[in-house]
PDB file of N, CA and C in Angstrom:
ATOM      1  N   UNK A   1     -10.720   4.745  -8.207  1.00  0.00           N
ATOM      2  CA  UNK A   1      -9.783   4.921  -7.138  1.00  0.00           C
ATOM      3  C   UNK A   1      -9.020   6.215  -7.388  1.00  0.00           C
ATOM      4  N   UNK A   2      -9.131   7.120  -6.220  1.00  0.00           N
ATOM      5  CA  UNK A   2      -8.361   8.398  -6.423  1.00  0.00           C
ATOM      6  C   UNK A   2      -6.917   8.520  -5.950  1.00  0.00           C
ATOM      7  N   UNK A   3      -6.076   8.684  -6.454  1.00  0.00           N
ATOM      8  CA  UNK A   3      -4.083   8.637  -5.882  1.00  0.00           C
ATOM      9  C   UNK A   3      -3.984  10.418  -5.926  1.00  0.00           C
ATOM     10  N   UNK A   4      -3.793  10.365  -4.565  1.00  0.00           N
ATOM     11  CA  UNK A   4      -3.299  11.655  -4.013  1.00  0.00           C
ATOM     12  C   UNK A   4      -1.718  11.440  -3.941  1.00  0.00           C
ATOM     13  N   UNK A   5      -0.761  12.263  -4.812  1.00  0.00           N
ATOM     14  CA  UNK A   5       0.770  11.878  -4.856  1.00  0.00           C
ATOM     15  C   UNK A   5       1.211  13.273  -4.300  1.00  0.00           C
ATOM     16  N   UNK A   6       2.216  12.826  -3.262  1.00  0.00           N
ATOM     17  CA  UNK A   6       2.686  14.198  -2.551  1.00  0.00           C
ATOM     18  C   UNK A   6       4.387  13.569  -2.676  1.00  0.00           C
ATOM     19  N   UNK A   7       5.758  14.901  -2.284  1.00  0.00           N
ATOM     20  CA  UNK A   7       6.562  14.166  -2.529  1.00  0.00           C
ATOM     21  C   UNK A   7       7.250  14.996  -1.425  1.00  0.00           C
ATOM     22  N   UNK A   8       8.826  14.471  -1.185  1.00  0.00           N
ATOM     23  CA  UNK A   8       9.703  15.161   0.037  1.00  0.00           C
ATOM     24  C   UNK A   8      10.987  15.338   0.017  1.00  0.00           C
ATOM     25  N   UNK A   9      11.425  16.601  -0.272  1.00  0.00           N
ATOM     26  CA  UNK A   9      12.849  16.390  -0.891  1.00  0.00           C
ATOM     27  C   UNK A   9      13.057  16.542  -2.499  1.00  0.00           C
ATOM     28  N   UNK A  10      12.237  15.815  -3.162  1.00  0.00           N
ATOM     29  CA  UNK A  10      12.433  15.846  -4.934  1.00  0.00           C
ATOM     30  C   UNK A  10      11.046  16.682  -5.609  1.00  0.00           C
ATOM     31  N   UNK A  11      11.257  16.839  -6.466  1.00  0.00           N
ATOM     32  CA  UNK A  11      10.361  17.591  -7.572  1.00  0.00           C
ATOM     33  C   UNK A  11       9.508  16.408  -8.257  1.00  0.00           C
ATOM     34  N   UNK A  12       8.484  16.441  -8.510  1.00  0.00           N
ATOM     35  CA  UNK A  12       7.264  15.338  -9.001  1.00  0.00           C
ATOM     36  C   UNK A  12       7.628  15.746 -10.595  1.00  0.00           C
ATOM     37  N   UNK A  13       8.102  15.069 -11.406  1.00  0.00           N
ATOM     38  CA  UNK A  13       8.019  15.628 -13.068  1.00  0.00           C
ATOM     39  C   UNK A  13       6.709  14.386 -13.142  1.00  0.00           C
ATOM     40  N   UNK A  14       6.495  14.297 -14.801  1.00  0.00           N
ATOM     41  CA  UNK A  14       5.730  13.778 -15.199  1.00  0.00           C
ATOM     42  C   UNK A  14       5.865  11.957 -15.199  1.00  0.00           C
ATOM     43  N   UNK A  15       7.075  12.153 -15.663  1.00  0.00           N
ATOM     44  CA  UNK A  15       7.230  10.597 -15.807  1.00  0.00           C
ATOM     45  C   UNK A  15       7.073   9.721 -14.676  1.00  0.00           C
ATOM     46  N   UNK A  16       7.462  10.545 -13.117  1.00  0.00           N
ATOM     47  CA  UNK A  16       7.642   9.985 -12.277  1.00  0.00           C
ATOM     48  C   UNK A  16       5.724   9.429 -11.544  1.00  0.00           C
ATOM     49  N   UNK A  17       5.110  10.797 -12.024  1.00  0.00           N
ATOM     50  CA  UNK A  17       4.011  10.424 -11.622  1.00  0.00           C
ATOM     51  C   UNK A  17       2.837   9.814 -12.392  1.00  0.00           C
ATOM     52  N   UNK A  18       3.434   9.525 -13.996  1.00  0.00           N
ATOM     53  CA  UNK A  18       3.019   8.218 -14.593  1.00  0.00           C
ATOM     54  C   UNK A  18       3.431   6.938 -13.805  1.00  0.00           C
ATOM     55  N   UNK A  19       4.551   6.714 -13.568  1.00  0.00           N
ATOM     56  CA  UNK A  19       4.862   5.741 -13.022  1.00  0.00           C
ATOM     57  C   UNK A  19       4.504   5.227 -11.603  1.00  0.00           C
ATOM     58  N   UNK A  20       3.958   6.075 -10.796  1.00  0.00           N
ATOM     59  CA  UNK A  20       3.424   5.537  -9.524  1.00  0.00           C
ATOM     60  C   UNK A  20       1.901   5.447  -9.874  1.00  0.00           C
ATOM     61  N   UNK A  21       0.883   6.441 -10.668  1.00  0.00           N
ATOM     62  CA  UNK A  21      -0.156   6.185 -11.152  1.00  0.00           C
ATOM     63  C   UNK A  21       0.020   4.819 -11.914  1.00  0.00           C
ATOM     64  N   UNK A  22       0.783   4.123 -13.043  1.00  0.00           N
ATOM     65  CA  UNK A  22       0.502   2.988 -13.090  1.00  0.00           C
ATOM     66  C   UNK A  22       0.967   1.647 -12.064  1.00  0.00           C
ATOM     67  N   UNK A  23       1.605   2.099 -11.375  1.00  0.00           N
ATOM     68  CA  UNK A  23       2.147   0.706 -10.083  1.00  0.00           C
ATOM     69  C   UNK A  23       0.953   0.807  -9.195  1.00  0.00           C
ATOM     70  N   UNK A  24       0.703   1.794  -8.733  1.00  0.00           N
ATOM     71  CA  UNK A  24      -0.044   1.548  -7.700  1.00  0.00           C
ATOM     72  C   UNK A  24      -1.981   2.108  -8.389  1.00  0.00           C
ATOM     73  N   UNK A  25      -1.874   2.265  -9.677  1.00  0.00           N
ATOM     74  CA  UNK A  25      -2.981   2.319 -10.065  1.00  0.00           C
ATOM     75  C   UNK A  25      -3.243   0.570 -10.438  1.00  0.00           C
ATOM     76  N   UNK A  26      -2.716  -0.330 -10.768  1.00  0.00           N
ATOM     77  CA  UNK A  26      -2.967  -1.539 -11.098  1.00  0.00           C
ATOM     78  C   UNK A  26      -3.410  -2.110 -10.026  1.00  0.00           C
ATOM     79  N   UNK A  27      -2.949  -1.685  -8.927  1.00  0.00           N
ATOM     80  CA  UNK A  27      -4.016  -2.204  -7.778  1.00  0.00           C
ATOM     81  C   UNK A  27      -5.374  -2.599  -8.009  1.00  0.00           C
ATOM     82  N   UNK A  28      -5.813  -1.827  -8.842  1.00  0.00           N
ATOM     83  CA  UNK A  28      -7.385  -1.395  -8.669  1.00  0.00           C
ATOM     84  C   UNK A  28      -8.222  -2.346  -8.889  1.00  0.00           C
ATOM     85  N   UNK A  29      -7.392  -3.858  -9.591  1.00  0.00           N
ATOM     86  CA  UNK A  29      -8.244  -5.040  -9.827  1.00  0.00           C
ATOM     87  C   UNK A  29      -8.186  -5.548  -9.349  1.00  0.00           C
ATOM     88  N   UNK A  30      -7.754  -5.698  -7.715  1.00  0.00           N
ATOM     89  CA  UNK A  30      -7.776  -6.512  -6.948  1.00  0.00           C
ATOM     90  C   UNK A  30      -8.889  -5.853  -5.954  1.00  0.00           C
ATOM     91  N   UNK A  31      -9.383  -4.346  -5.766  1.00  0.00           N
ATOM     92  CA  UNK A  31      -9.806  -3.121  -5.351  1.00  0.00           C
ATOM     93  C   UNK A  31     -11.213  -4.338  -5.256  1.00  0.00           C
ATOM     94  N   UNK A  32     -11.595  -4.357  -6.790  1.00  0.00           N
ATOM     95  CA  UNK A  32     -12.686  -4.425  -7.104  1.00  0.00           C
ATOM     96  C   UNK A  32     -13.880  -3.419  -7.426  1.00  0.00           C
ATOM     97  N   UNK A  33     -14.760  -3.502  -7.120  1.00  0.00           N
ATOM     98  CA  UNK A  33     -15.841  -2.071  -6.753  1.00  0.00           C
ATOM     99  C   UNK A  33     -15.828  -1.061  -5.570  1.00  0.00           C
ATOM    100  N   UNK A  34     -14.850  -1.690  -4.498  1.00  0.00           N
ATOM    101  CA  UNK A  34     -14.764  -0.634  -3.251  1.00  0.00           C
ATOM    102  C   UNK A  34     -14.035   0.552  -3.887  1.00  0.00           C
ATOM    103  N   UNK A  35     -14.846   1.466  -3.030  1.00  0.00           N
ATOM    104  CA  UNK A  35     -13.849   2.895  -3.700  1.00  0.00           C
ATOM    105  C   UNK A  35     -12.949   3.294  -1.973  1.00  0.00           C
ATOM    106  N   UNK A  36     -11.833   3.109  -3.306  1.00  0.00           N
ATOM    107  CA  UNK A  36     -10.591   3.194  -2.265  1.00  0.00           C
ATOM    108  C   UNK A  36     -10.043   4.601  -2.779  1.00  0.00           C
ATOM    109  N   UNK A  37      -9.599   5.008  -1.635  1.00  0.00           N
ATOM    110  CA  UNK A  37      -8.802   6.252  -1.677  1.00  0.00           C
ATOM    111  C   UNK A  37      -7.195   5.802  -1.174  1.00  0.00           C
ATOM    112  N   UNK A  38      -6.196   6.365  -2.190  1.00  0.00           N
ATOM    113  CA  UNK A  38      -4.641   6.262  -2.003  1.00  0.00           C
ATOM    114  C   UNK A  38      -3.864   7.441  -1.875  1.00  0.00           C
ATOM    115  N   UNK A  39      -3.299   7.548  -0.711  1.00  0.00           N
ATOM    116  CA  UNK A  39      -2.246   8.252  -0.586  1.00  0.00           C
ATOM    117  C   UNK A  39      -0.866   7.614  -0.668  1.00  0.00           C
ATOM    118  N   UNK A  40       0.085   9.019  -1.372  1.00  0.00           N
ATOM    119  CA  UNK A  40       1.273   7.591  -2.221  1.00  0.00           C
ATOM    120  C   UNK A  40       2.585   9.137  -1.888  1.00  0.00           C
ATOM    121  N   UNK A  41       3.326   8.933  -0.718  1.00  0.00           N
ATOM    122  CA  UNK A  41       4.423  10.105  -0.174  1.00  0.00           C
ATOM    123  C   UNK A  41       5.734   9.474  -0.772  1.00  0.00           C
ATOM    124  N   UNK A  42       6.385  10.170  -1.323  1.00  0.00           N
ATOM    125  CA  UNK A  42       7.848   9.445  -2.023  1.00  0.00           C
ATOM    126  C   UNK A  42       8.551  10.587  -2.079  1.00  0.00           C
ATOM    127  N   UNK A  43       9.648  10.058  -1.720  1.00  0.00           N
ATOM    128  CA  UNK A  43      11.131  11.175  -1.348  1.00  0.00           C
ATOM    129  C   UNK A  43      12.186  10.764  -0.636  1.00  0.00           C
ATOM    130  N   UNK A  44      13.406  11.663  -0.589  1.00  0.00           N
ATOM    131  CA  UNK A  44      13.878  11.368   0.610  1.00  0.00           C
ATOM    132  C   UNK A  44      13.861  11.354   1.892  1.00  0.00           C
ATOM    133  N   UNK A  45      14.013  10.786   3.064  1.00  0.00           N
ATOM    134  CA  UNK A  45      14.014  11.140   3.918  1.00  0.00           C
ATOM    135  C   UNK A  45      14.926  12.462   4.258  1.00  0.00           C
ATOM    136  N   UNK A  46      15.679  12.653   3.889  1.00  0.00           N
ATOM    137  CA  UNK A  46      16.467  13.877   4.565  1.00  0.00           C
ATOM    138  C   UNK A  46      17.437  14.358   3.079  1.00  0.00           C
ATOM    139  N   UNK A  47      17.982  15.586   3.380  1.00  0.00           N
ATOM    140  CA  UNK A  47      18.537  16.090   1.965  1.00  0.00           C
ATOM    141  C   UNK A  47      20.383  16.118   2.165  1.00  0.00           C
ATOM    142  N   UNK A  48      20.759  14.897   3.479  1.00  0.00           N
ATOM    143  CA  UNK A  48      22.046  15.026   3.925  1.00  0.00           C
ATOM    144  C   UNK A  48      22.186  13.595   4.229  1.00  0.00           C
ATOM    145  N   UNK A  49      22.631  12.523   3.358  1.00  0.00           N
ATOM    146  CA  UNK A  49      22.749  11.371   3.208  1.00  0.00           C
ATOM    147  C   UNK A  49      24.215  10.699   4.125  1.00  0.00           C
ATOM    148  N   UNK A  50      25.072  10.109   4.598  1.00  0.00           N
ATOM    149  CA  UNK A  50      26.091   9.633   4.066  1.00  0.00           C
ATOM    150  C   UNK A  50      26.215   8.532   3.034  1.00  0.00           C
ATOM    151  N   UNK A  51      25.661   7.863   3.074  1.00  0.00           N
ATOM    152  CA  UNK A  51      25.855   6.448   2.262  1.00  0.00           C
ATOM    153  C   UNK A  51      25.523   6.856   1.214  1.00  0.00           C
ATOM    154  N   UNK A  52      25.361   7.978   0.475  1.00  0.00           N
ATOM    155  CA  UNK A  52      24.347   8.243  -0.977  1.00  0.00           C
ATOM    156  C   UNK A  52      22.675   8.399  -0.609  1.00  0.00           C
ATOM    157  N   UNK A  53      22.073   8.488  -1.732  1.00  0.00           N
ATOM    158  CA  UNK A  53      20.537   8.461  -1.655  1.00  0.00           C
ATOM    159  C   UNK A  53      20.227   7.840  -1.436  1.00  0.00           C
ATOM    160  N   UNK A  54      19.077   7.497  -0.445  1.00  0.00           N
ATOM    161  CA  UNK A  54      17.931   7.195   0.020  1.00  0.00           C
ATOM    162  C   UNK A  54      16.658   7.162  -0.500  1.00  0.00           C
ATOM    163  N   UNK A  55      16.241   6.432  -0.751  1.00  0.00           N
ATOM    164  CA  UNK A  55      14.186   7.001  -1.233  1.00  0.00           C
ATOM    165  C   UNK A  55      13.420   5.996  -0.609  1.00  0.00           C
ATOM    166  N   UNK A  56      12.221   6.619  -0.136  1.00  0.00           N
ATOM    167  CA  UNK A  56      11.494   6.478   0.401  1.00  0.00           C
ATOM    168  C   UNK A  56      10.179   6.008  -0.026  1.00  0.00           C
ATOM    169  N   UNK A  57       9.047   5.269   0.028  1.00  0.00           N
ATOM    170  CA  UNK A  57       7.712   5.660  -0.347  1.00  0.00           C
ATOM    171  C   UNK A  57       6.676   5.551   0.476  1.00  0.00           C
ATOM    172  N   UNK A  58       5.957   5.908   0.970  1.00  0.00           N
ATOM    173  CA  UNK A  58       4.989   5.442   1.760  1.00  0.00           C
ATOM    174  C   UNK A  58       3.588   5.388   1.080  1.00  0.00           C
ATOM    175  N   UNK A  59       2.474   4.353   1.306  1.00  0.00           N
ATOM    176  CA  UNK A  59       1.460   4.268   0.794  1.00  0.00           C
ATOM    177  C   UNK A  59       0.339   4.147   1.753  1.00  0.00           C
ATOM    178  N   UNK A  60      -0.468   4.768   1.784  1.00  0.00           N
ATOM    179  CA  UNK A  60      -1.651   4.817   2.932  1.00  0.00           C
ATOM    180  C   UNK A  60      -3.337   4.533   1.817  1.00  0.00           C
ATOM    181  N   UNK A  61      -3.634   3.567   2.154  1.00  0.00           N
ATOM    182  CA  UNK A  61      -5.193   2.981   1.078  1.00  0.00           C
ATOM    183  C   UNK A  61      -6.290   2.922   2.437  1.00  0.00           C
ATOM    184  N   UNK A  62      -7.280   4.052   2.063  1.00  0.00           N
ATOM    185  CA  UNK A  62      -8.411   3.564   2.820  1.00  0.00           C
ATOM    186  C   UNK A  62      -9.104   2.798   2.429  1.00  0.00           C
ATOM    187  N   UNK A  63      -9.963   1.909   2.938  1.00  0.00           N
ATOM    188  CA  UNK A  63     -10.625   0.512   1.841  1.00  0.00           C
ATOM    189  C   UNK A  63     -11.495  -0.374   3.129  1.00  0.00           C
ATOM    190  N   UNK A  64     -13.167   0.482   2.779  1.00  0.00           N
ATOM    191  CA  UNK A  64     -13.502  -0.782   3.753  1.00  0.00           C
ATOM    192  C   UNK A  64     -13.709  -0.077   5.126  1.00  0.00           C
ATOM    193  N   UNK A  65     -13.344   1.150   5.007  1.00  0.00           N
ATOM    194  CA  UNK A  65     -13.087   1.690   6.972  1.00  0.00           C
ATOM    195  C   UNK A  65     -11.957   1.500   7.153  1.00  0.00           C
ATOM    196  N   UNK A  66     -10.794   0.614   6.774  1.00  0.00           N
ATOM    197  CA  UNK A  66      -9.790  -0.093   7.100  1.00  0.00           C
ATOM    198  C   UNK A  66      -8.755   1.143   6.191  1.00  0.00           C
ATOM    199  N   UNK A  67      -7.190   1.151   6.967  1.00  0.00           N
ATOM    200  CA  UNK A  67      -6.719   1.546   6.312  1.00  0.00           C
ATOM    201  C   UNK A  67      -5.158   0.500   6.196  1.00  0.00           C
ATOM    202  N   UNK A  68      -4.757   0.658   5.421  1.00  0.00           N
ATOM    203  CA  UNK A  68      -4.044  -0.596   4.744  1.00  0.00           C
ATOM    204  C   UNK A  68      -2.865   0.602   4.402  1.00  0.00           C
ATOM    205  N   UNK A  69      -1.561  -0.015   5.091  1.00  0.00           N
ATOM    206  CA  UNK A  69      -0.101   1.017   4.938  1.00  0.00           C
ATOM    207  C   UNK A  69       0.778   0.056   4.870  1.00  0.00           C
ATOM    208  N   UNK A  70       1.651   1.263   3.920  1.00  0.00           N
ATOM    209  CA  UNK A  70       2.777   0.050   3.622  1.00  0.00           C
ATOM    210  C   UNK A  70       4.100   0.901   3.095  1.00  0.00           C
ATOM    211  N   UNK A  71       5.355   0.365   3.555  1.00  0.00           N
ATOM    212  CA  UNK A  71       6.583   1.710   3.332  1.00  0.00           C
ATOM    213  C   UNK A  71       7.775   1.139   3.389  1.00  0.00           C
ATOM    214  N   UNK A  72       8.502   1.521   2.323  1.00  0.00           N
ATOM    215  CA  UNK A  72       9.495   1.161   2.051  1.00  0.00           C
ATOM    216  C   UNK A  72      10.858   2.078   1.707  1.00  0.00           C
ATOM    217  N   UNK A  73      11.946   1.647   1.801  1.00  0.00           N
ATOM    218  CA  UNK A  73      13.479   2.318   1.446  1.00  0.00           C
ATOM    219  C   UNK A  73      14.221   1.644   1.082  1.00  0.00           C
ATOM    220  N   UNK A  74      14.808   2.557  -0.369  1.00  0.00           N
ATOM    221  CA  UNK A  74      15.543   1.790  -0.900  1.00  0.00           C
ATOM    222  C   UNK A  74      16.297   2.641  -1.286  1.00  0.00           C
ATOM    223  N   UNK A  75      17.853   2.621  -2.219  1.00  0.00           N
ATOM    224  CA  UNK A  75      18.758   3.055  -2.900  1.00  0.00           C
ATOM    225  C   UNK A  75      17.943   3.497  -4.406  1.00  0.00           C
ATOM    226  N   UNK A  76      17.093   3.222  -5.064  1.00  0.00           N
ATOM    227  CA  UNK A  76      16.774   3.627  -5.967  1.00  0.00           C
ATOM    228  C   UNK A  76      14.898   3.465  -6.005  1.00  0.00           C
ATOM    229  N   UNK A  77      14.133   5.211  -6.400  1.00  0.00           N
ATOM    230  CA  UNK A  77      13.197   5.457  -6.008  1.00  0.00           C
ATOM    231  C   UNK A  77      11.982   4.656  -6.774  1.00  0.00           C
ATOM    232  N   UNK A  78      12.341   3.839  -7.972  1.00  0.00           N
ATOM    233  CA  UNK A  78      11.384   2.931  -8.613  1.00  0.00           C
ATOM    234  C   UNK A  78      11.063   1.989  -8.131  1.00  0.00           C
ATOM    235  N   UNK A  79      12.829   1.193  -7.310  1.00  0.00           N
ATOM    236  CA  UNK A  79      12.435   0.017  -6.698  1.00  0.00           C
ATOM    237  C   UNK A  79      11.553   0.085  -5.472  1.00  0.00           C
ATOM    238  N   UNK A  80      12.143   1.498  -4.813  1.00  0.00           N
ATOM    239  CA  UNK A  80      11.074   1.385  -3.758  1.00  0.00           C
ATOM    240  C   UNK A  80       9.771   1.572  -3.219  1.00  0.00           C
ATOM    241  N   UNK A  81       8.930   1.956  -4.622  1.00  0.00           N
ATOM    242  CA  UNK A  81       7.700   1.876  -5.221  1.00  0.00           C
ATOM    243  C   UNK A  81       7.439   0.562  -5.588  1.00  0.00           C
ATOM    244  N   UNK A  82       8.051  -0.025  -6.093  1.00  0.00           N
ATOM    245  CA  UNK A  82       7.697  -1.231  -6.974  1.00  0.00           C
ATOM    246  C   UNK A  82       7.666  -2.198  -5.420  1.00  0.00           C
ATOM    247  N   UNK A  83       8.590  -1.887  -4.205  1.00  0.00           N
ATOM    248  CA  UNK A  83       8.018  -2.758  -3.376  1.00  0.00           C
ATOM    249  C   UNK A  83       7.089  -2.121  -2.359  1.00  0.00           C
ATOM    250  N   UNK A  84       6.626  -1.043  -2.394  1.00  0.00           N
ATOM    251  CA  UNK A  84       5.466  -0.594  -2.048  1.00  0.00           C
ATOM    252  C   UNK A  84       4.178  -1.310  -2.290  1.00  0.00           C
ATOM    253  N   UNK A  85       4.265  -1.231  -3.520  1.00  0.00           N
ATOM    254  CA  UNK A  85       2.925  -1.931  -4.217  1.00  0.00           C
ATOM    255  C   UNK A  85       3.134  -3.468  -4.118  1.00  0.00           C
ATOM    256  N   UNK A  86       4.146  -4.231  -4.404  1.00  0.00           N
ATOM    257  CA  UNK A  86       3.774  -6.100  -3.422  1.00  0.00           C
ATOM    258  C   UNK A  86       3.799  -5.951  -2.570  1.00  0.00           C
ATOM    259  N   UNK A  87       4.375  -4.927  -1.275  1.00  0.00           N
ATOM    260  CA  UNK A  87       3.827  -5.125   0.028  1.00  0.00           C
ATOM    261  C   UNK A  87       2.045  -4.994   0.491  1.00  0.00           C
ATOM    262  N   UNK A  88       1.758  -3.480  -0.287  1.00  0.00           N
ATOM    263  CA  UNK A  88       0.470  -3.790  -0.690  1.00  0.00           C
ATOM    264  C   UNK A  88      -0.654  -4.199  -0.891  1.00  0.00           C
ATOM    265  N   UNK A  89      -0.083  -5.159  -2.510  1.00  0.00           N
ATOM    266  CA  UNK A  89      -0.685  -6.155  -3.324  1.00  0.00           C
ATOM    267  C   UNK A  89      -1.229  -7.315  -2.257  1.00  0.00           C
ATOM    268  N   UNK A  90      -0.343  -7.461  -1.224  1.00  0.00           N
ATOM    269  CA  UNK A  90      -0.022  -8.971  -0.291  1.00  0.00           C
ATOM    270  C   UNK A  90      -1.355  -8.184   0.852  1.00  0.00           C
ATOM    271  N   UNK A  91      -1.562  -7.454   1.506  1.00  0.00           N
ATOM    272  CA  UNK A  91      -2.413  -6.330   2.649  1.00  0.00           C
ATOM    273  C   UNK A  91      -3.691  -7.075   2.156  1.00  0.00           C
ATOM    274  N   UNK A  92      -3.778  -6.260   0.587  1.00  0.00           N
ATOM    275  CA  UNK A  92      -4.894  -6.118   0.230  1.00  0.00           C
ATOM    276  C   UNK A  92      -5.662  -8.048   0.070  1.00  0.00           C
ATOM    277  N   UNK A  93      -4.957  -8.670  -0.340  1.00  0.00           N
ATOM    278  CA  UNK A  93      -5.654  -9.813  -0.328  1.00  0.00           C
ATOM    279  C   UNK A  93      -5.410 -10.633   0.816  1.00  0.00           C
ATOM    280  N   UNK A  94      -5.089 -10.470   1.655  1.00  0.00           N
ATOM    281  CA  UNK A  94      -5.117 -10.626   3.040  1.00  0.00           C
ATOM    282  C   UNK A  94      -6.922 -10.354   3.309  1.00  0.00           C
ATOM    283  N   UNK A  95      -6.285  -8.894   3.381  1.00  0.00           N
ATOM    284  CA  UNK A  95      -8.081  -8.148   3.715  1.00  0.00           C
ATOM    285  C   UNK A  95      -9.262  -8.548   3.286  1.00  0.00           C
ATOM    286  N   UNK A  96      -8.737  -8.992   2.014  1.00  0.00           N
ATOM    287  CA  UNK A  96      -9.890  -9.701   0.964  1.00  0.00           C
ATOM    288  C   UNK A  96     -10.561 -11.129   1.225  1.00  0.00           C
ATOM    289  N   UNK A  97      -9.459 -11.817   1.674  1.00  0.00           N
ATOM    290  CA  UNK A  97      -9.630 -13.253   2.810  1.00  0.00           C
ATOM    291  C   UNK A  97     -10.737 -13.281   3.541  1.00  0.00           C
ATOM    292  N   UNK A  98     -10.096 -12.058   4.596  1.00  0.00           N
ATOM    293  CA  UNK A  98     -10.835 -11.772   5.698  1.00  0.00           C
ATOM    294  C   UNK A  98     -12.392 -11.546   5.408  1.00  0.00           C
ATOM    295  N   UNK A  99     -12.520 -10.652   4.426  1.00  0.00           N
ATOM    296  CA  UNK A  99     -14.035 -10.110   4.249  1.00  0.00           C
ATOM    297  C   UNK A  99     -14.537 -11.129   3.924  1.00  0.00           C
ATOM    298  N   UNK A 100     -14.282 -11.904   3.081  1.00  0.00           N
ATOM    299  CA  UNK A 100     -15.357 -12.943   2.296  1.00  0.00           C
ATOM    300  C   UNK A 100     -15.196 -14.710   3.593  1.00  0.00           C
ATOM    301  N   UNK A 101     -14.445 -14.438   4.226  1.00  0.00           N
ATOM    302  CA  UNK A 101     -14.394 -15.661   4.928  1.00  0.00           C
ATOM    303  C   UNK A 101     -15.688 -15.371   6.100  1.00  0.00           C
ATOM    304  N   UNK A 102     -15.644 -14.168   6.488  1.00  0.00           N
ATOM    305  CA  UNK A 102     -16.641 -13.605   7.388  1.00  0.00           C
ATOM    306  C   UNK A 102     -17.932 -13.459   6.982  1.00  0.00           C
ATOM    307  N   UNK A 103     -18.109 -13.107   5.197  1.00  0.00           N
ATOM    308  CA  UNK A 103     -19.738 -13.119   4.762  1.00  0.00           C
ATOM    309  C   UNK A 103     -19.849 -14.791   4.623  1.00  0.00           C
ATOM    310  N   UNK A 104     -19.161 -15.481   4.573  1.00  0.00           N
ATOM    311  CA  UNK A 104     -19.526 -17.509   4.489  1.00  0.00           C
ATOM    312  C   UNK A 104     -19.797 -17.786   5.637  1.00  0.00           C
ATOM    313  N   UNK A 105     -19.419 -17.375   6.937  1.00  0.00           N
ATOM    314  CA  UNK A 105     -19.692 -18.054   8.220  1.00  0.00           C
ATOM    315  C   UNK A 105     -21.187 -17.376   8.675  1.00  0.00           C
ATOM    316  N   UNK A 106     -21.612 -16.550   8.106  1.00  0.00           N
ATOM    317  CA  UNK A 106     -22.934 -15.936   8.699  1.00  0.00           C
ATOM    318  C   UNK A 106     -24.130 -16.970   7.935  1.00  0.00           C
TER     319      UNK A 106
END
């Protein structure tokens, strides 16, 4: 699975993009053998807050033909990764339902 990480507003250091490579790289066992492609956008929305910071993440997974999105905001940019990926986590085995309920009825 390939993670294309782009960002908006903040600077990508290292740690940050260990950390979305392993949240949303753990996906990959639920993936299985499909080769999925991930796009993973995190930032702020805007660089003029009132309430304080904002962060953002958005996640876009092709998988299947299907593309599977999921986006979140929060006050702090880990959490709102971390619910990126159970919103996700929840898509993907949904989808997974679907496929195998459809190869049993044939």
């Amino acid at each position: 699975m390939r993670i294309d990480i782009s960002t908006k507003n903040i600077t990508l250091n290292s740690a940050l993009e260990d950390f979305v490579a392993d949240k949303i790289g753990g996906l990959e066992h639920l993936i299985g053998n499909a080769d999925g492609e991930v796009r993973v956008e995190i930032g702020k929305p805007s660089k003029h807050h009132r309430s304080g910071d904002i962060f953002s993440a958005e996640v876009n997974l092709k998988l299947g033909g299907k593309l599977l999105r999921a986006t979140s905001s929060h006050e702090d940019l880990h959490s709102a990764i971390v619910s990126v990926k159970d919103d996700l986590q929840i898509q993907i085995k949904k989808f997974k339902e679907k496929m195998t309920e459809r190869r049993s009825r044939k």
